[in-house]
C-alpha atoms as a PDB file:
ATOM      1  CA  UNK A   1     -23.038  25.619  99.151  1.00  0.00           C
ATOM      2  CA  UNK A   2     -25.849  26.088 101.884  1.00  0.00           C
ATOM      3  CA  UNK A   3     -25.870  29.596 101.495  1.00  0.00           C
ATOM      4  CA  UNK A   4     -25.931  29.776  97.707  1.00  0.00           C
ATOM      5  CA  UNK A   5     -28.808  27.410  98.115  1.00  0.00           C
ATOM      6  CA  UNK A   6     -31.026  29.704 100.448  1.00  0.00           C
ATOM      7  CA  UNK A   7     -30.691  32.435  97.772  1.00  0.00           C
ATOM      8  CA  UNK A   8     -31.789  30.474  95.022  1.00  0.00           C
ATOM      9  CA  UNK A   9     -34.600  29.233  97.044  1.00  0.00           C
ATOM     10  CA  UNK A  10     -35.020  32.457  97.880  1.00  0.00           C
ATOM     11  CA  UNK A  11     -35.118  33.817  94.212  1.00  0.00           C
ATOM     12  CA  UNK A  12     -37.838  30.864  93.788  1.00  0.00           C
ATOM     13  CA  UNK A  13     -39.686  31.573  96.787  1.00  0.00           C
ATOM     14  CA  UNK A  14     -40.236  35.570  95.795  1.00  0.00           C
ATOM     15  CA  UNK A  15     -40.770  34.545  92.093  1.00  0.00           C
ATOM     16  CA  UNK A  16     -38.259  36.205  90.531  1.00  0.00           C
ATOM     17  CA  UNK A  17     -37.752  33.121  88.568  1.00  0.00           C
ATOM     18  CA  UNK A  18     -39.368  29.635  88.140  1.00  0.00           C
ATOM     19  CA  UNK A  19     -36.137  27.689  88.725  1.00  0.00           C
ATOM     20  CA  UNK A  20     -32.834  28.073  89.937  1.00  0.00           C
ATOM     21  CA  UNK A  21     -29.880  25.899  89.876  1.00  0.00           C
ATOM     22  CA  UNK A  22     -27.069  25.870  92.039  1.00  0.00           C
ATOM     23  CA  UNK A  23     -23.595  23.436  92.105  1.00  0.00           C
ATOM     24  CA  UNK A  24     -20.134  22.681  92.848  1.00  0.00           C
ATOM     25  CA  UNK A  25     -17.466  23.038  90.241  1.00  0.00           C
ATOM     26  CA  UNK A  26     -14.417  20.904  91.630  1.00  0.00           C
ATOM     27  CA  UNK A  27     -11.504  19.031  90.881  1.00  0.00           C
ATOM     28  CA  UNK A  28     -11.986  15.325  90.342  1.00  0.00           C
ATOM     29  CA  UNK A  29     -10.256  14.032  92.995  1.00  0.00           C
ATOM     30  CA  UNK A  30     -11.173  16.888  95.493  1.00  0.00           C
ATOM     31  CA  UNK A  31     -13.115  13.325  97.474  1.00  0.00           C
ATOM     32  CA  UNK A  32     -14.018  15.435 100.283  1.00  0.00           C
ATOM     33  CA  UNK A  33     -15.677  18.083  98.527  1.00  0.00           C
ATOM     34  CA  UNK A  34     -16.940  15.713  96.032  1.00  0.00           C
ATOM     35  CA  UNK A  35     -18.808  13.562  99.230  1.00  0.00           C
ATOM     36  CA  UNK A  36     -19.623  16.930 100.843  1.00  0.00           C
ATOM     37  CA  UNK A  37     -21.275  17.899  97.790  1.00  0.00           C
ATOM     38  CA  UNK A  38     -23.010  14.665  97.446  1.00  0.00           C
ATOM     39  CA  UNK A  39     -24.569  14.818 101.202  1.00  0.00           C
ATOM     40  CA  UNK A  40     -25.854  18.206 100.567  1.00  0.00           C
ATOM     41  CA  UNK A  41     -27.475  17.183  97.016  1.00  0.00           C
ATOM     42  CA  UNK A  42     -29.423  14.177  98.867  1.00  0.00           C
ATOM     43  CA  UNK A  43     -30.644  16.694 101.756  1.00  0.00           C
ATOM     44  CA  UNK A  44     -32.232  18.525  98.977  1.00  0.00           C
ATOM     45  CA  UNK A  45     -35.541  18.087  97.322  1.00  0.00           C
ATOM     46  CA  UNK A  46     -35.039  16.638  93.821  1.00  0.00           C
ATOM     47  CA  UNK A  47     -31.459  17.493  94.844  1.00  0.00           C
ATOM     48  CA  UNK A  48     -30.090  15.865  91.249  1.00  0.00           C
ATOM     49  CA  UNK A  49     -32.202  18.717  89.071  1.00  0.00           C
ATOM     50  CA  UNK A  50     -31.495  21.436  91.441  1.00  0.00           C
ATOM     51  CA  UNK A  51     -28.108  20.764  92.539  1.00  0.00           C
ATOM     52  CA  UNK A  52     -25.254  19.931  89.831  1.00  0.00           C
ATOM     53  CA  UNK A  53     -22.146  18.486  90.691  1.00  0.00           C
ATOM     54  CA  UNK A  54     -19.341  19.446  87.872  1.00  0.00           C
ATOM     55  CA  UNK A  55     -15.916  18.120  88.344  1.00  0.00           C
ATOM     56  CA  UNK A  56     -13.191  19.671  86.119  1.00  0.00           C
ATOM     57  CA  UNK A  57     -12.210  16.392  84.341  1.00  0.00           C
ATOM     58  CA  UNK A  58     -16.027  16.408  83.265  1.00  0.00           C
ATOM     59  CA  UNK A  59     -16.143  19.928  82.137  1.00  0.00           C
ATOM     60  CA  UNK A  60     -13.042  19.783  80.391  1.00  0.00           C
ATOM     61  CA  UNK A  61     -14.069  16.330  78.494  1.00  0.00           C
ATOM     62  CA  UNK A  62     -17.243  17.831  77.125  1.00  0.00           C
ATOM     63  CA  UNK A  63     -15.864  20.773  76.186  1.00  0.00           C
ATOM     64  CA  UNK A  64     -13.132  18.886  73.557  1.00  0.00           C
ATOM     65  CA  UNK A  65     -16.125  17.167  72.642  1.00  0.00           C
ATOM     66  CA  UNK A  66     -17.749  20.651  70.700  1.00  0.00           C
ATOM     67  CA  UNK A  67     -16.670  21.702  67.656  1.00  0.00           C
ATOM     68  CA  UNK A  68     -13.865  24.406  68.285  1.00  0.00           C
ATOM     69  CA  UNK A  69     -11.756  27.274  66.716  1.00  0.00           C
ATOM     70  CA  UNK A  70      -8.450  26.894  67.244  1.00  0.00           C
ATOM     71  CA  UNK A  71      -8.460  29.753  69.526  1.00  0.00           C
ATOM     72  CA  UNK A  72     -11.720  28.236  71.864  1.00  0.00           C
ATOM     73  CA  UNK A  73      -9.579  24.737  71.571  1.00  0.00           C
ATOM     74  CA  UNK A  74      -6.782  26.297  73.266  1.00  0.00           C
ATOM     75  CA  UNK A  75      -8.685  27.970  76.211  1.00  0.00           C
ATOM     76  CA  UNK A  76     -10.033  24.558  77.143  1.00  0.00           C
ATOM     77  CA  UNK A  77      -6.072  23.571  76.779  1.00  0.00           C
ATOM     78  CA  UNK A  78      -5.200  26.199  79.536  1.00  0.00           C
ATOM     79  CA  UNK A  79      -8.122  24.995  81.611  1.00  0.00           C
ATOM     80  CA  UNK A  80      -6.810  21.804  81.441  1.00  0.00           C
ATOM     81  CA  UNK A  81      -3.621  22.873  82.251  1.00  0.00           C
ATOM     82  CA  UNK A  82      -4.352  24.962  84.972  1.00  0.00           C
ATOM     83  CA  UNK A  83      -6.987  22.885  86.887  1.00  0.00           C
ATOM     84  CA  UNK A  84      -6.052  18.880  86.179  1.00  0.00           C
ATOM     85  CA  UNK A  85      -2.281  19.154  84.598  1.00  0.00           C
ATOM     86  CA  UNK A  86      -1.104  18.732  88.282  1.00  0.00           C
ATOM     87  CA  UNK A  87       1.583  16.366  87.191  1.00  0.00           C
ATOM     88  CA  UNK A  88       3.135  18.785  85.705  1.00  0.00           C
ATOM     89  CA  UNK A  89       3.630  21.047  89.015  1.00  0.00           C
ATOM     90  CA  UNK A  90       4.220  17.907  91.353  1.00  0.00           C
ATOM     91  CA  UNK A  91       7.600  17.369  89.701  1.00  0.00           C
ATOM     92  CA  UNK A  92       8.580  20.376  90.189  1.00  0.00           C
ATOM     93  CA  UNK A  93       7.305  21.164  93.364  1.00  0.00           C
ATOM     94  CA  UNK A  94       9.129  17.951  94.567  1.00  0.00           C
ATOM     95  CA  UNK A  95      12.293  19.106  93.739  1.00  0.00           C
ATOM     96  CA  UNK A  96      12.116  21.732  96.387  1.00  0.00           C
END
């Protein structure tokens, strides 16, 4: 995160553009990157318009949310599937 910071202050700083945004896209209960991420966004100035903090849950909601194709419906499905449908893994995984 730090490091992808300095570049977009960087970019700022040299003017190749009048904002830049940075983040951290992470599972929803990821709790230490989630607090890690929330440390670094208060160390920042106006840390809440520069810094976003996405979890997959979140991304995932407001995607079901637009109006879909079928096809763009199912890509969010496979998100889903691959990023929060841990419960389906875990019973597998536990047999083992």
């Amino acid at each position: 995160m730090f490091r992808n910071q300095l570049i977009a202050e960087a970019l700022v700083q040299h003017q190749k553009y009048d904002f830049v945004k940075t983040g951290l896209f992470c599972h929803h209960d990821d709790s230490a990157a989630l607090n890690t991420a929330k440390q670094f966004q208060s160390m920042l100035n106006d840390g809440e318009n520069v810094f976003n903090i996405i979890t997959y849950k979140d991304f995932i909601a407001a995607i079901q949310r637009l109006e879909l194709t079928w096809e763009q419906r199912e890509f969010s499905m496979l998100l889903w599937a691959r990023y929060c449908g841990t419960k389906l893994s875990e019973e597998i995984s536990n047999e083992f």
